[in-house]
PDB file of N, CA and C in Angstrom:
ATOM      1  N   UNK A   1       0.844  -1.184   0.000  1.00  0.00           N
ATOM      2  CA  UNK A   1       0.000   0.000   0.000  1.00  0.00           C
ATOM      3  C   UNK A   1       0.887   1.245   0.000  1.00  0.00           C
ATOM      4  N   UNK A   2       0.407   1.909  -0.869  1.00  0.00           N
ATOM      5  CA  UNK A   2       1.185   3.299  -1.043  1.00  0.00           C
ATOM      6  C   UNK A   2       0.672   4.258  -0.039  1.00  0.00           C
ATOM      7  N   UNK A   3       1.400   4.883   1.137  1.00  0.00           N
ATOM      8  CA  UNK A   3       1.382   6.331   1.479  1.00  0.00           C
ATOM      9  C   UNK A   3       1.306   7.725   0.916  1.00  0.00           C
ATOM     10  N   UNK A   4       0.540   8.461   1.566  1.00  0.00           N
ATOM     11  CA  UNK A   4       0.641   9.788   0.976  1.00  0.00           C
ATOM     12  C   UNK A   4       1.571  10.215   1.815  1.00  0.00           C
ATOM     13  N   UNK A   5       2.605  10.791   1.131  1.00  0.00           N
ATOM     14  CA  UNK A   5       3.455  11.729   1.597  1.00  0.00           C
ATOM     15  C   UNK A   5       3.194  13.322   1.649  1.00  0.00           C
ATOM     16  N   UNK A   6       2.986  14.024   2.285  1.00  0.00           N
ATOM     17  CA  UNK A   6       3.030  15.860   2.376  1.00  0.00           C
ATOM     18  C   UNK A   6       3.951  16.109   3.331  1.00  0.00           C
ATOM     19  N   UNK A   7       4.773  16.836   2.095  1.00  0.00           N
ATOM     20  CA  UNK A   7       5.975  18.176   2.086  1.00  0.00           C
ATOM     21  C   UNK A   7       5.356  19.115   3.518  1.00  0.00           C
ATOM     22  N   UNK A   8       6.164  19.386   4.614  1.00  0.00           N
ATOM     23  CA  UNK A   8       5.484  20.385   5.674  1.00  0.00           C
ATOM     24  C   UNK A   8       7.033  21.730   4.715  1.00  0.00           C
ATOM     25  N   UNK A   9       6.536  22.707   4.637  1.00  0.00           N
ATOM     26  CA  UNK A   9       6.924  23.853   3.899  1.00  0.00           C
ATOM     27  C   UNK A   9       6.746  25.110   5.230  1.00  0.00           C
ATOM     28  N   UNK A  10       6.290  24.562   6.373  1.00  0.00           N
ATOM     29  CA  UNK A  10       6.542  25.515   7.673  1.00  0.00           C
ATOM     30  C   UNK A  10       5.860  25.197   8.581  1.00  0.00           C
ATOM     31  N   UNK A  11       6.499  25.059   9.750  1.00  0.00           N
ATOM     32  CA  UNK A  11       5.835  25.019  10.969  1.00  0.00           C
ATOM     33  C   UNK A  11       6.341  25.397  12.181  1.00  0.00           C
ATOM     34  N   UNK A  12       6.083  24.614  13.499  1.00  0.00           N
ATOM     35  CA  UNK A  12       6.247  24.941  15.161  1.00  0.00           C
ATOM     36  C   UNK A  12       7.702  25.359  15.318  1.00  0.00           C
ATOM     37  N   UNK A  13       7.716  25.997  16.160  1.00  0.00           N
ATOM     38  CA  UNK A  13       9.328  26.041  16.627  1.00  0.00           C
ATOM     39  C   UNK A  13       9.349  24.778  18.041  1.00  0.00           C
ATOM     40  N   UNK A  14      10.616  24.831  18.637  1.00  0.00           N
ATOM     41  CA  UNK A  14      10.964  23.256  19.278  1.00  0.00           C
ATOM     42  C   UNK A  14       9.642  23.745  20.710  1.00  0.00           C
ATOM     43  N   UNK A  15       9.714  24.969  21.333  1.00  0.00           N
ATOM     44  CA  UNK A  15       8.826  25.146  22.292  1.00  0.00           C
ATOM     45  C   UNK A  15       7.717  24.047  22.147  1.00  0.00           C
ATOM     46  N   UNK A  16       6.967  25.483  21.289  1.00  0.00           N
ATOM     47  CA  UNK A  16       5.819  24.824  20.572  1.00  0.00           C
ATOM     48  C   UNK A  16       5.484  23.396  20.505  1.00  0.00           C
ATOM     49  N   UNK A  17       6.342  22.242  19.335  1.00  0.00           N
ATOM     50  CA  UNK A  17       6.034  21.068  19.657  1.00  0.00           C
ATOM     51  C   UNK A  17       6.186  20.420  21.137  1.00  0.00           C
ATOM     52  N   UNK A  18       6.841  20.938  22.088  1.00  0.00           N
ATOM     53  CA  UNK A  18       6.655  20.246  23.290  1.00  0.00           C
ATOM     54  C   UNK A  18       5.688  20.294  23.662  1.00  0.00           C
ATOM     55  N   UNK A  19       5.269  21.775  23.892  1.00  0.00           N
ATOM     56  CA  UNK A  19       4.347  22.204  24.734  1.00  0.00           C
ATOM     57  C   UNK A  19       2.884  21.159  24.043  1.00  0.00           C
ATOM     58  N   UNK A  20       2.844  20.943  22.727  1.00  0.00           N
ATOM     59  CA  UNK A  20       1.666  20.731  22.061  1.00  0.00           C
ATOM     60  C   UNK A  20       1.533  19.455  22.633  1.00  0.00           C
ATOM     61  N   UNK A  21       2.804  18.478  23.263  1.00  0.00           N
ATOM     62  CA  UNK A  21       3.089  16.910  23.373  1.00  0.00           C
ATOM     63  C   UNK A  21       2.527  16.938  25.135  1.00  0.00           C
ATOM     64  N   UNK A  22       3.098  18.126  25.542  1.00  0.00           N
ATOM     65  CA  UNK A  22       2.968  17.763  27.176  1.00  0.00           C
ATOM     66  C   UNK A  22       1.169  18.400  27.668  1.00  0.00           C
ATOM     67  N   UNK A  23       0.567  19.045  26.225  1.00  0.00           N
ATOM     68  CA  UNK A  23      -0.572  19.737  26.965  1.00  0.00           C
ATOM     69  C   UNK A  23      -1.780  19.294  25.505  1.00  0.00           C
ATOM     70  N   UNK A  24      -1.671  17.625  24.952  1.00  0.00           N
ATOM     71  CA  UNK A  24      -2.171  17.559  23.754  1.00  0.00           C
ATOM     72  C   UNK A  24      -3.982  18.010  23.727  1.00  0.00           C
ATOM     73  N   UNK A  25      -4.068  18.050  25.114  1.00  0.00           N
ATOM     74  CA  UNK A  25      -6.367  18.932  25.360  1.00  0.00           C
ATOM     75  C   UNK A  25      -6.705  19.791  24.947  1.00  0.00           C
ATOM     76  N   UNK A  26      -5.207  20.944  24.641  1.00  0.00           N
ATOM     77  CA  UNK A  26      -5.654  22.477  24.899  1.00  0.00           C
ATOM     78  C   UNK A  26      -4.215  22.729  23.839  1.00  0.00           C
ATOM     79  N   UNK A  27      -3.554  22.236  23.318  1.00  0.00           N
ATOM     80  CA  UNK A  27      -2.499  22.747  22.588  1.00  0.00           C
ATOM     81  C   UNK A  27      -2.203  21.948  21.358  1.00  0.00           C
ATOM     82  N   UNK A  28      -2.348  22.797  20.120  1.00  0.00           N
ATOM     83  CA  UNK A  28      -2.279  22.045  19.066  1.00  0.00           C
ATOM     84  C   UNK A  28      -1.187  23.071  18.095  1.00  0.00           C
ATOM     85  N   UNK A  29      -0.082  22.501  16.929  1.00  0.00           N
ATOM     86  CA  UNK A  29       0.419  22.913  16.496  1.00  0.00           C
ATOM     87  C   UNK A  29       0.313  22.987  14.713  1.00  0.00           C
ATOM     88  N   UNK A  30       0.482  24.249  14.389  1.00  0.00           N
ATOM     89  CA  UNK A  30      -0.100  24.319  12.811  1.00  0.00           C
ATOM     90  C   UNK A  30       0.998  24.133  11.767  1.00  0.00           C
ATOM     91  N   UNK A  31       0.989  23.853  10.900  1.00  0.00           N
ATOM     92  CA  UNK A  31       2.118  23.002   9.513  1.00  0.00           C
ATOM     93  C   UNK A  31       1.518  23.756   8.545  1.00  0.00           C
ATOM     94  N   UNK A  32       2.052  24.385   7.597  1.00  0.00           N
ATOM     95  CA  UNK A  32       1.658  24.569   6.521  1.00  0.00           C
ATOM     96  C   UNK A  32       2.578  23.639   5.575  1.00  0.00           C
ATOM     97  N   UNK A  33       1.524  22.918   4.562  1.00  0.00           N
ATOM     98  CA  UNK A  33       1.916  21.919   3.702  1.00  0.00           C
ATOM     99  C   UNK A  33       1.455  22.311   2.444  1.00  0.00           C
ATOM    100  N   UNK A  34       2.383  21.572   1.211  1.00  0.00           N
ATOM    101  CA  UNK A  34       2.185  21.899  -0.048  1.00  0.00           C
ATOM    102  C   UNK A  34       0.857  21.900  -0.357  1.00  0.00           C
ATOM    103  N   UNK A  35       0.210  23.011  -0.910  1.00  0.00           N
ATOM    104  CA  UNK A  35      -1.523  23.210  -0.730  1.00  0.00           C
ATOM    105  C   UNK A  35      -2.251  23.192  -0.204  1.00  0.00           C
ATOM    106  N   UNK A  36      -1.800  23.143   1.289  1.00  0.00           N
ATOM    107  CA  UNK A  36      -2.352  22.926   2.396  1.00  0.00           C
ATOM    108  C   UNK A  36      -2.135  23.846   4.178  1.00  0.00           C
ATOM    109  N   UNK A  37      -2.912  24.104   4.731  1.00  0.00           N
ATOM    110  CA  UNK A  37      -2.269  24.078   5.937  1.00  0.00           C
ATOM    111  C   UNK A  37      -2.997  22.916   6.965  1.00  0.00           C
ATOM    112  N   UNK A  38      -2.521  23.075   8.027  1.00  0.00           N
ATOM    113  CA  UNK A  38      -3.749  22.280   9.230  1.00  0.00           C
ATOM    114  C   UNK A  38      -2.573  21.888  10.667  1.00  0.00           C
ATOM    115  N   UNK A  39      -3.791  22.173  10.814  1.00  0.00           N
ATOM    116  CA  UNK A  39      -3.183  22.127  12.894  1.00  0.00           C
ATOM    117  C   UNK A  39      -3.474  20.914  13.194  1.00  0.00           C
ATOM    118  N   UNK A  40      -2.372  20.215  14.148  1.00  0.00           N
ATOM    119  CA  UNK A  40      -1.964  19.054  14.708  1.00  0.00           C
ATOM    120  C   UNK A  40      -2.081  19.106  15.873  1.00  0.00           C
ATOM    121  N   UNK A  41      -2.721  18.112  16.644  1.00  0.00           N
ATOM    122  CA  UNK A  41      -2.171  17.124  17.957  1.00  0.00           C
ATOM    123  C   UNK A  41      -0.783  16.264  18.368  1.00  0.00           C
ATOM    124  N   UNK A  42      -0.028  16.347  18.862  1.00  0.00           N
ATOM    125  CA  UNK A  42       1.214  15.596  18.877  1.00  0.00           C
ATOM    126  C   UNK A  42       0.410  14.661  19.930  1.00  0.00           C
ATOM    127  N   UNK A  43       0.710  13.115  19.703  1.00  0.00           N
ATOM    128  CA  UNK A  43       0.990  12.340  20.550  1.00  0.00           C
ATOM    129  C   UNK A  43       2.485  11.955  20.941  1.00  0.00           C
ATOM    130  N   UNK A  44       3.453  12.000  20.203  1.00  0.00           N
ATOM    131  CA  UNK A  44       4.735  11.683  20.536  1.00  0.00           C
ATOM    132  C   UNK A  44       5.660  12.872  19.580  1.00  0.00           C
ATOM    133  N   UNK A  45       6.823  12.663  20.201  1.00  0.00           N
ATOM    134  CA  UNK A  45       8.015  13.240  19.722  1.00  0.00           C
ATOM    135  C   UNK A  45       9.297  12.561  19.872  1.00  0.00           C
ATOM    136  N   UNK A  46      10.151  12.503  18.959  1.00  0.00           N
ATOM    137  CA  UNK A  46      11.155  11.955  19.248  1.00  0.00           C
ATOM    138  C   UNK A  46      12.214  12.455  18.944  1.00  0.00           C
ATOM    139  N   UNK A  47      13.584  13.345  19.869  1.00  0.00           N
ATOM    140  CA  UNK A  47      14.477  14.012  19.553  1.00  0.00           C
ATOM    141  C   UNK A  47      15.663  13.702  18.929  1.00  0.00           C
ATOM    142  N   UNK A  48      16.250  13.673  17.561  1.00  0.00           N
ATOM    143  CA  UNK A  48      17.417  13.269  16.848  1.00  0.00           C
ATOM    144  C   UNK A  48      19.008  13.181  17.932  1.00  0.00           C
ATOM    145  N   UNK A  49      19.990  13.253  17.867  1.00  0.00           N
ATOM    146  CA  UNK A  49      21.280  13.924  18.518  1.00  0.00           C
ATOM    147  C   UNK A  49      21.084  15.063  18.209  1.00  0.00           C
ATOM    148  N   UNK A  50      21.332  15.500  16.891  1.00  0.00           N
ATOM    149  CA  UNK A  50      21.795  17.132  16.958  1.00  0.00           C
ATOM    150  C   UNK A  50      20.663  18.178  17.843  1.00  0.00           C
ATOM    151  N   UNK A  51      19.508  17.620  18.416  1.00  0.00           N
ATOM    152  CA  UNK A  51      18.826  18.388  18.851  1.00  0.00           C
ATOM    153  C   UNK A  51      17.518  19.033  17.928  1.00  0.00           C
ATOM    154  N   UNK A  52      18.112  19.082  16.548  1.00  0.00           N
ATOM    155  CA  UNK A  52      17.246  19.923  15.571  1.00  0.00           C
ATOM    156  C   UNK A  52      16.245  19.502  14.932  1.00  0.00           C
ATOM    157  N   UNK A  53      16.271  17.976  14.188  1.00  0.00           N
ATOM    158  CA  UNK A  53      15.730  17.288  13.936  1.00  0.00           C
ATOM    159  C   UNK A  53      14.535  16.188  14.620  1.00  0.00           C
ATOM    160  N   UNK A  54      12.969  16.358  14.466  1.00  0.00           N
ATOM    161  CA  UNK A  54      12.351  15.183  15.589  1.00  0.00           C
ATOM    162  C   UNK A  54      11.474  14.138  14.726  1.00  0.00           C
ATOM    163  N   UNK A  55      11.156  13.290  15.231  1.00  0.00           N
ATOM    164  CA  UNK A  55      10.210  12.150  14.374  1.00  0.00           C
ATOM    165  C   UNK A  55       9.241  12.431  15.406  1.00  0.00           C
ATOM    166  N   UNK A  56       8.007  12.754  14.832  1.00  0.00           N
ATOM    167  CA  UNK A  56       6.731  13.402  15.678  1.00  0.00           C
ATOM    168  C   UNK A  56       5.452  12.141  15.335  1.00  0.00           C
ATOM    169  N   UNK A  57       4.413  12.389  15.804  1.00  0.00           N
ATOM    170  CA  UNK A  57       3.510  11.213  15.368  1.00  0.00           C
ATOM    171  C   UNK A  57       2.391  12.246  15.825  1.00  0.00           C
ATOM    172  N   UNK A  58       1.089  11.915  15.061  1.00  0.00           N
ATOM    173  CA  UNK A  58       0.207  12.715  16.061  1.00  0.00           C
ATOM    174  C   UNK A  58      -1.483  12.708  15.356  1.00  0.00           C
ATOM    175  N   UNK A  59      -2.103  13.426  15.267  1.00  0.00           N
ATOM    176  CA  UNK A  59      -3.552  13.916  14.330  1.00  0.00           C
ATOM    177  C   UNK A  59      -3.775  14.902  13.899  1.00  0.00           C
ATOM    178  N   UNK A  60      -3.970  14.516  12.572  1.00  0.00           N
ATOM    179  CA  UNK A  60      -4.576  16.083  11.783  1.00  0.00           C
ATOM    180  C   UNK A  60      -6.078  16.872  12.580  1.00  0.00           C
ATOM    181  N   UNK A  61      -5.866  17.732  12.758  1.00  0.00           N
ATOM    182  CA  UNK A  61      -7.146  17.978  12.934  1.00  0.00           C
ATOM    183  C   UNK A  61      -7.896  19.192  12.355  1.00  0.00           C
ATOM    184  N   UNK A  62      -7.300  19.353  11.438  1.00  0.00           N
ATOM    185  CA  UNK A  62      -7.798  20.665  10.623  1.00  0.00           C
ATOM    186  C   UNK A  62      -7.331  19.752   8.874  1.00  0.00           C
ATOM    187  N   UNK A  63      -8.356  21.074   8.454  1.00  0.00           N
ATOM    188  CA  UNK A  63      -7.562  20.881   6.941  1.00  0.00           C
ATOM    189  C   UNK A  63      -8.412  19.942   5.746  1.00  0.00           C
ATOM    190  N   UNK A  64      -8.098  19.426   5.024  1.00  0.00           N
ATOM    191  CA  UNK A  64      -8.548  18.734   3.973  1.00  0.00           C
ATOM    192  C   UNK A  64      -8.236  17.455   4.362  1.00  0.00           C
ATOM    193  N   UNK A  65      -7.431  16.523   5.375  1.00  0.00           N
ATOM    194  CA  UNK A  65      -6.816  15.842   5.634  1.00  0.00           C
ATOM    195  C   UNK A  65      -7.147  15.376   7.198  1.00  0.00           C
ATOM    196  N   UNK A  66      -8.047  16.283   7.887  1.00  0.00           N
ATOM    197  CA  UNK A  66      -8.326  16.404   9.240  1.00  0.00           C
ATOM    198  C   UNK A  66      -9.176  14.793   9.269  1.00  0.00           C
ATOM    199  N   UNK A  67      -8.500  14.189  10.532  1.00  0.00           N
ATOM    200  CA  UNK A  67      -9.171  13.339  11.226  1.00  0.00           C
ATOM    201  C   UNK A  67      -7.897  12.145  11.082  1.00  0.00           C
ATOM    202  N   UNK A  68      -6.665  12.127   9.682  1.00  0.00           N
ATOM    203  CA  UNK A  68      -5.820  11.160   9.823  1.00  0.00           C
ATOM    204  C   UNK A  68      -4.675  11.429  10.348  1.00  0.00           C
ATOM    205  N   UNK A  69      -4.184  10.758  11.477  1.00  0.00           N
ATOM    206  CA  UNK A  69      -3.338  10.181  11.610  1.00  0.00           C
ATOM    207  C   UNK A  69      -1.407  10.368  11.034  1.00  0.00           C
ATOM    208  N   UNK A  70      -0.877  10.453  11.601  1.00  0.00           N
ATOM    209  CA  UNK A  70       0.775  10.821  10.651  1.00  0.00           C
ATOM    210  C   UNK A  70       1.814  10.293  11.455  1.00  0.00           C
ATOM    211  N   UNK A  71       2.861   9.959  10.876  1.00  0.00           N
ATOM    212  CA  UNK A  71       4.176   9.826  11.645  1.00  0.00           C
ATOM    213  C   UNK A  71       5.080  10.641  10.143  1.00  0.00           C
ATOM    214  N   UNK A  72       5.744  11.389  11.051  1.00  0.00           N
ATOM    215  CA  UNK A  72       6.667  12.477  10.169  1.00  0.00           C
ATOM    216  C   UNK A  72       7.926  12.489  11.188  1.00  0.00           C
ATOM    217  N   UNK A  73       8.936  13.358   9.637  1.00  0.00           N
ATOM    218  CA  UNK A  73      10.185  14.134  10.316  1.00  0.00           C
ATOM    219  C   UNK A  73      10.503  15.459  10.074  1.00  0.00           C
ATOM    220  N   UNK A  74      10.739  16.312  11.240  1.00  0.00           N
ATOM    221  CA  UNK A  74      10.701  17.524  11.074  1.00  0.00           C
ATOM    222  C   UNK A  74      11.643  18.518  11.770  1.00  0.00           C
ATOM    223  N   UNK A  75      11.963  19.249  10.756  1.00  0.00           N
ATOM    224  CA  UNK A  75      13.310  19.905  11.577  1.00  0.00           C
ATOM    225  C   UNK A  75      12.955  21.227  12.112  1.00  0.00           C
ATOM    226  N   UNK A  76      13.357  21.923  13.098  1.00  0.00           N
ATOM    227  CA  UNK A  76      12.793  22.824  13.684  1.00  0.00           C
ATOM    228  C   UNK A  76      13.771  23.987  13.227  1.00  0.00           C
ATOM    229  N   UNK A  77      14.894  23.561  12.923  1.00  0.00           N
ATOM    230  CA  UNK A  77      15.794  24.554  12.529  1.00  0.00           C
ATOM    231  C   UNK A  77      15.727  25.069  11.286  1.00  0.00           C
ATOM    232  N   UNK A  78      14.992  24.130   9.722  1.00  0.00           N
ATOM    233  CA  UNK A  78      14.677  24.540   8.782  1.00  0.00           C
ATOM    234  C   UNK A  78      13.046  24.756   8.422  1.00  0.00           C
ATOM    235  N   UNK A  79      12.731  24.524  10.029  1.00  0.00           N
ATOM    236  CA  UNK A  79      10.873  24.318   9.885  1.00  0.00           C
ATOM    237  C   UNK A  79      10.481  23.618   8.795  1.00  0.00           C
ATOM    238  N   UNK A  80      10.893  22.877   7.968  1.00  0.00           N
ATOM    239  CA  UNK A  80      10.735  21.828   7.407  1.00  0.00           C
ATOM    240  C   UNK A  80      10.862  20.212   7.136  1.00  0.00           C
ATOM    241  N   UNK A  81       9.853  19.626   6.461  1.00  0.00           N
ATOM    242  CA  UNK A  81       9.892  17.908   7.186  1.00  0.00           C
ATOM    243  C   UNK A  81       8.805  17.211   5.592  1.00  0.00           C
ATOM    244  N   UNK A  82       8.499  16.308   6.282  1.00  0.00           N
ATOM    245  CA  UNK A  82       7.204  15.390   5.924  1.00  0.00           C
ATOM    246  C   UNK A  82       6.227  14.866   6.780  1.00  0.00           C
ATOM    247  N   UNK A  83       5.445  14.272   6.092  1.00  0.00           N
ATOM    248  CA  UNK A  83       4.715  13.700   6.969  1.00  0.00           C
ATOM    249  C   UNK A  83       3.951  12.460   6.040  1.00  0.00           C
ATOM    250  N   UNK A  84       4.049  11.677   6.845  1.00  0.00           N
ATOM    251  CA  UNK A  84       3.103  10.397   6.024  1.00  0.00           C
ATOM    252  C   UNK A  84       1.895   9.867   7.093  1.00  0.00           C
ATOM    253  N   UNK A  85       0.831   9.988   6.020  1.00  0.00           N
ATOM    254  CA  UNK A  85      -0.991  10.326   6.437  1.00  0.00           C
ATOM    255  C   UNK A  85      -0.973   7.932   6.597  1.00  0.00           C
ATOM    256  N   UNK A  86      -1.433   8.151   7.799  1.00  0.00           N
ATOM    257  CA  UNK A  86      -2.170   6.831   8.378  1.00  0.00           C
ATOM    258  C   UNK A  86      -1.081   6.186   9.085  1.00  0.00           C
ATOM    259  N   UNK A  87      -0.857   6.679   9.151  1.00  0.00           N
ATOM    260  CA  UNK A  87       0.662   6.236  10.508  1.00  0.00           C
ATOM    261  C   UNK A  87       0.709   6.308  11.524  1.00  0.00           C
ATOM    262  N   UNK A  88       0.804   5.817  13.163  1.00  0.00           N
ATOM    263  CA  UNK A  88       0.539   5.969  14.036  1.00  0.00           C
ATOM    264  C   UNK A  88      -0.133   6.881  14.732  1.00  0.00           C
ATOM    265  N   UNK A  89      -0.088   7.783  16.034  1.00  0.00           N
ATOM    266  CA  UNK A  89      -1.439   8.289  16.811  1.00  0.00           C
ATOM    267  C   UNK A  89      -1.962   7.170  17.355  1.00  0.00           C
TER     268      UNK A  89
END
């Protein structure tokens, strides 16, 4: 089965995704993606070595795309990543 892949073209700074991971009721973080934007739920995060880089997992909840699911990688230092739709959460 093929994945959809979407390009994230801007998003959270490192705060931000924590805060969105440690407070997921009341804090959600927004991505703008190729033709797209939409705000996320983080269920997880996962920090690279260099610090800059994270593998995030979480729910769309906005958008054209709202209600699936993602596991992505995303760098906070170039605010850019991916994300692939039906992947954990």
């Amino acid at each position: 089965m093929t994945r959809k892949i979407l390009k994230i073209v801007d998003g959270p700074d490192k705060p931000a995704l924590r805060s969105a991971l440690a407070y997921p009721e009341r804090e959600q973080v927004h991505f703008i993606l190729e033709g797209d934007a939409t705000d996320a739920s983080i269920a997880r995060i996962e920090e690279m070595a260099e610090g800059f880089t994270f593998e995030i997992n979480g729910l769309l909840t906005t958008g054209v795309h709202k209600g699936e699911t993602f596991l992505g990688i995303y760098s906070v230092e170039t605010r850019s990543g991916s994300i692939a739709l039906g992947i954990g959460a």
